[in-house]
C-alpha atoms as a PDB file:
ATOM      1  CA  UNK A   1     -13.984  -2.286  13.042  1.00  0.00           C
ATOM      2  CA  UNK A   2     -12.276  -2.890   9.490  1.00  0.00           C
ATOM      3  CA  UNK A   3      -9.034  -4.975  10.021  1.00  0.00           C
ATOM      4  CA  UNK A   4      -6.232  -4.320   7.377  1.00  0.00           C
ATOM      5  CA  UNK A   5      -3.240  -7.225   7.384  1.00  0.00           C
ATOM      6  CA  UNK A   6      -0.622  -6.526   4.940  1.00  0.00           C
ATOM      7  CA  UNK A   7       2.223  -9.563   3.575  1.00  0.00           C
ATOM      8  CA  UNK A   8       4.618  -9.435   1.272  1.00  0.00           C
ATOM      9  CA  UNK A   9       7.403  -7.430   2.769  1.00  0.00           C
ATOM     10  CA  UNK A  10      11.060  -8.557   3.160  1.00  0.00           C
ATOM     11  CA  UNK A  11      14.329  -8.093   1.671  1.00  0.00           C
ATOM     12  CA  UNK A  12      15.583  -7.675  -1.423  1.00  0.00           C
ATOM     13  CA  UNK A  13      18.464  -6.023  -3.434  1.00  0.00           C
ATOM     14  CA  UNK A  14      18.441  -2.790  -5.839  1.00  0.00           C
ATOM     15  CA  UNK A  15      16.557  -3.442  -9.233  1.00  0.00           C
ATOM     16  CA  UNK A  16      14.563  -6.005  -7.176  1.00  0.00           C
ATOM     17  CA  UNK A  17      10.804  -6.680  -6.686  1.00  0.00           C
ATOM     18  CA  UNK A  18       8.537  -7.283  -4.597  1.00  0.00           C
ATOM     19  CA  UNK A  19       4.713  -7.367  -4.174  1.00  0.00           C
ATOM     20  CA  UNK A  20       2.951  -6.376  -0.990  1.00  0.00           C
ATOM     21  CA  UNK A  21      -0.463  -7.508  -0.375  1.00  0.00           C
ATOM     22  CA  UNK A  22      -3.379  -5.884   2.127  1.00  0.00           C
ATOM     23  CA  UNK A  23      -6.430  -7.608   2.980  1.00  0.00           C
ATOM     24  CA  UNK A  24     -10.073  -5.954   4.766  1.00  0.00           C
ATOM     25  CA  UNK A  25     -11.867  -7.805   6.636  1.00  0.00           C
ATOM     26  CA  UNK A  26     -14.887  -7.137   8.957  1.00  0.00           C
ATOM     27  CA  UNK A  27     -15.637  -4.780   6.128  1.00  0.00           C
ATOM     28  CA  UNK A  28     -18.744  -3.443   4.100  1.00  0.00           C
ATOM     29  CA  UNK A  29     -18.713  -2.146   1.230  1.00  0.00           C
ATOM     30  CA  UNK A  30     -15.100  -2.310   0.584  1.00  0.00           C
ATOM     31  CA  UNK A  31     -15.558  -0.958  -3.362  1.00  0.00           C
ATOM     32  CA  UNK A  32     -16.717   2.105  -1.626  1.00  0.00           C
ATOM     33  CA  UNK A  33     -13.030   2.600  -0.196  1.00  0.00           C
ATOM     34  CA  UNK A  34     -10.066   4.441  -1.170  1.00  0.00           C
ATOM     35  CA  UNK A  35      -7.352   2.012  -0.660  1.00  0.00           C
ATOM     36  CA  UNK A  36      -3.926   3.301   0.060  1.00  0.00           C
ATOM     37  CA  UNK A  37      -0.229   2.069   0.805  1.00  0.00           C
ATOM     38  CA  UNK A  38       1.874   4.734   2.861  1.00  0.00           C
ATOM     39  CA  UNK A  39       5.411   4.301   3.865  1.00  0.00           C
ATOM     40  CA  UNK A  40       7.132   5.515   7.036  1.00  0.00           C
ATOM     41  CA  UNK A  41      11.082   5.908   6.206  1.00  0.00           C
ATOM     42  CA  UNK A  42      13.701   6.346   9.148  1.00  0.00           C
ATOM     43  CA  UNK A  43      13.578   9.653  10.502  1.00  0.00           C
ATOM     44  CA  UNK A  44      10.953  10.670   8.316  1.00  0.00           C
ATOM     45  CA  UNK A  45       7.033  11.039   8.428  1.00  0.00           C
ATOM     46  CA  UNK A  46       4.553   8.739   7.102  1.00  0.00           C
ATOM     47  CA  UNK A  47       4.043   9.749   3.206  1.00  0.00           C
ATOM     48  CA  UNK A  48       1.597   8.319   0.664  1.00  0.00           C
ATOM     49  CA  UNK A  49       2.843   6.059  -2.001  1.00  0.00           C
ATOM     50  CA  UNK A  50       0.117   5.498  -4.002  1.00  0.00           C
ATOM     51  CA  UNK A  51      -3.715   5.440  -4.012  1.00  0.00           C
ATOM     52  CA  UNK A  52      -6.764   4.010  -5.813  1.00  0.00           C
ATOM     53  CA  UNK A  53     -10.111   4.955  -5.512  1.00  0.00           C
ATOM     54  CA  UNK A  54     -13.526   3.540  -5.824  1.00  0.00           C
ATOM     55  CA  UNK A  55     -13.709   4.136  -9.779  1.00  0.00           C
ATOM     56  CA  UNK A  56     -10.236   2.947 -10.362  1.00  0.00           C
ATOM     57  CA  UNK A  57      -7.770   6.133 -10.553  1.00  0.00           C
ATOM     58  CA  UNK A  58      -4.603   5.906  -9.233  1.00  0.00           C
ATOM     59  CA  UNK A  59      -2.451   7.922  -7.835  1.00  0.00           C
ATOM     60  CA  UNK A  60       1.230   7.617  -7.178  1.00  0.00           C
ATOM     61  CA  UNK A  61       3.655   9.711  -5.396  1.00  0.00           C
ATOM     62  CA  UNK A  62       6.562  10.909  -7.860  1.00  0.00           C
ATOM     63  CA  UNK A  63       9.708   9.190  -6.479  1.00  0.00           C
ATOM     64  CA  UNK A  64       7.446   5.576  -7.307  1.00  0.00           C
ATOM     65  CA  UNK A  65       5.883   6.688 -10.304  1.00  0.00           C
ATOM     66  CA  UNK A  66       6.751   4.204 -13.152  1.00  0.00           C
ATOM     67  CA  UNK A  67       8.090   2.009 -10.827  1.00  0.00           C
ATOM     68  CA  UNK A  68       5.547   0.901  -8.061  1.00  0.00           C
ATOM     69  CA  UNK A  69       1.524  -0.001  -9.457  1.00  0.00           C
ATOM     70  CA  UNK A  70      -1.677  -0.379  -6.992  1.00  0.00           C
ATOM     71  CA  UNK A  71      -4.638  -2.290  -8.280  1.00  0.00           C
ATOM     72  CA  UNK A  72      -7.379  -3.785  -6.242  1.00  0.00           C
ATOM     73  CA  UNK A  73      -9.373  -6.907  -6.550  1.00  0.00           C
ATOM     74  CA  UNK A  74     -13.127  -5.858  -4.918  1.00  0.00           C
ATOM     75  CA  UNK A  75     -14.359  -9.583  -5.041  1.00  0.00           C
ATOM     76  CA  UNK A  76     -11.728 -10.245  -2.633  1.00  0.00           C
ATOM     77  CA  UNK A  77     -11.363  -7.492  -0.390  1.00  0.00           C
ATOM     78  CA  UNK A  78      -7.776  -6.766  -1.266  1.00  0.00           C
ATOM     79  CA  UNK A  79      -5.159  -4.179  -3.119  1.00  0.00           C
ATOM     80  CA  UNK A  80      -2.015  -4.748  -3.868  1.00  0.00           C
ATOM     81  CA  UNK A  81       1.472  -2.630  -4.701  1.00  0.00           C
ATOM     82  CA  UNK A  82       3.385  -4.226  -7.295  1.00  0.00           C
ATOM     83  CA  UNK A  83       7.096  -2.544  -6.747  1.00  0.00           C
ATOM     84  CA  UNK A  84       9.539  -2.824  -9.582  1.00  0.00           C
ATOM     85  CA  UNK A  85      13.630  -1.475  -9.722  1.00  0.00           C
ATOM     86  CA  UNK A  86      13.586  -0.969  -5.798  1.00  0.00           C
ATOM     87  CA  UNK A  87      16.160   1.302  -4.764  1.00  0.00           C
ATOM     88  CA  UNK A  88      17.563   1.473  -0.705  1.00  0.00           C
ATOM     89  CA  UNK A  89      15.201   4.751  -0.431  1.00  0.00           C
ATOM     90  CA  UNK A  90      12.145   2.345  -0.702  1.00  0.00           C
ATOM     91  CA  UNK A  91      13.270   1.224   2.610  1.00  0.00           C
ATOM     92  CA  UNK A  92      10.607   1.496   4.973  1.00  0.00           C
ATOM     93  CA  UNK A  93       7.723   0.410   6.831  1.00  0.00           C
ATOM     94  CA  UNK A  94       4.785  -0.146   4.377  1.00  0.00           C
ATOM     95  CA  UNK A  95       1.329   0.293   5.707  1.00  0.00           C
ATOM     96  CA  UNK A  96      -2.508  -0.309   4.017  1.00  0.00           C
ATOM     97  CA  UNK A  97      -5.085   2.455   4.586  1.00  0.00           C
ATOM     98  CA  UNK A  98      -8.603   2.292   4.024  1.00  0.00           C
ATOM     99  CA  UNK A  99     -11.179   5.516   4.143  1.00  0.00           C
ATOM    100  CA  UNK A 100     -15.137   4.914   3.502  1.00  0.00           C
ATOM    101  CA  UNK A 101     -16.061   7.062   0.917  1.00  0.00           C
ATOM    102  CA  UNK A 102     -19.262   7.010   2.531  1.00  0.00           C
ATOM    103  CA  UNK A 103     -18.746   7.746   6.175  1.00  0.00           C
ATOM    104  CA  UNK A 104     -14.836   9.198   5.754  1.00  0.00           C
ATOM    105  CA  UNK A 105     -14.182   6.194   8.519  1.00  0.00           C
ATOM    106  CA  UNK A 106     -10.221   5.851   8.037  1.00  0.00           C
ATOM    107  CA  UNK A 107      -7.979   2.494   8.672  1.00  0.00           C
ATOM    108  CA  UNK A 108      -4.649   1.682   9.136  1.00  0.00           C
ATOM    109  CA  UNK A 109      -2.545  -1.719   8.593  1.00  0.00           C
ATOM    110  CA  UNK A 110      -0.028  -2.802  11.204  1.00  0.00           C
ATOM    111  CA  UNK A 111       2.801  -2.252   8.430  1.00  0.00           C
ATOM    112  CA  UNK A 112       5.542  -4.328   6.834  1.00  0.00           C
ATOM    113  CA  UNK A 113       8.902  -3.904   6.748  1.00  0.00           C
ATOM    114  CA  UNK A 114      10.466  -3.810   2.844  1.00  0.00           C
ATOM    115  CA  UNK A 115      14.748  -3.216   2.867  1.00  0.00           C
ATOM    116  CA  UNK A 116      16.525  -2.482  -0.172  1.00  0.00           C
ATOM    117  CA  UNK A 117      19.595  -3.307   0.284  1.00  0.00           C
ATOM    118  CA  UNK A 118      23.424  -4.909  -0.918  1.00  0.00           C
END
């Protein structure tokens, strides 16, 4: 069973930054994975934030576009979101997903908590 742990969350105020951090482990293949970071703001469903595939594409949802950046680091097992000019909307509960692009097997993180706030 893959294992996601995500670090990096915490507080910080508008314009801020912060970089959150997901590593696999009891994983194989892990190039072979879309890697993921979703976010879960109050009162709202979980919504994707931004994605990378296997090959490299990204892909960002528009309120983080220009502003947030996923890259991955195969050797190690990890992604990570850089997030740039947070705004109190980014205020949620940040969460890694992994999905085998060979057997569509899909993992979730435990989450971490990112505020935005004065």
């Amino acid at each position: 069973q893959v294992q996601l742990v995500e670090s990096g969350g915490g507080s910080v105020q508008p314009g801020g930054s912060l970089i959150l951090s997901c590593t696999a482990s009891k994983v194989n293949n892990f190039p072979m994975y879309n890697m993921g970071w979703y976010r879960r703001i109050p009162g709202k469903q979980r919504e994707l934030v931004a994605d990378i595939t296997p090959s490299g594409i990204t892909v960002y949802a528009v309120p983080v576009k220009g502003r947030f950046t996923i890259s991955r680091d195969n050797d190690n097992n990890t992604i990570s979101l850089q997030m740039s000019d947070l705004m109190p909307d980014d205020t949620a509960i940040y969460y890694c997903n992994a999905e085998s692009t060979l057997t569509w097997s899909n993992y979730w993180g435990q989450g971490t908590q990112v505020t935005v706030s004065s």
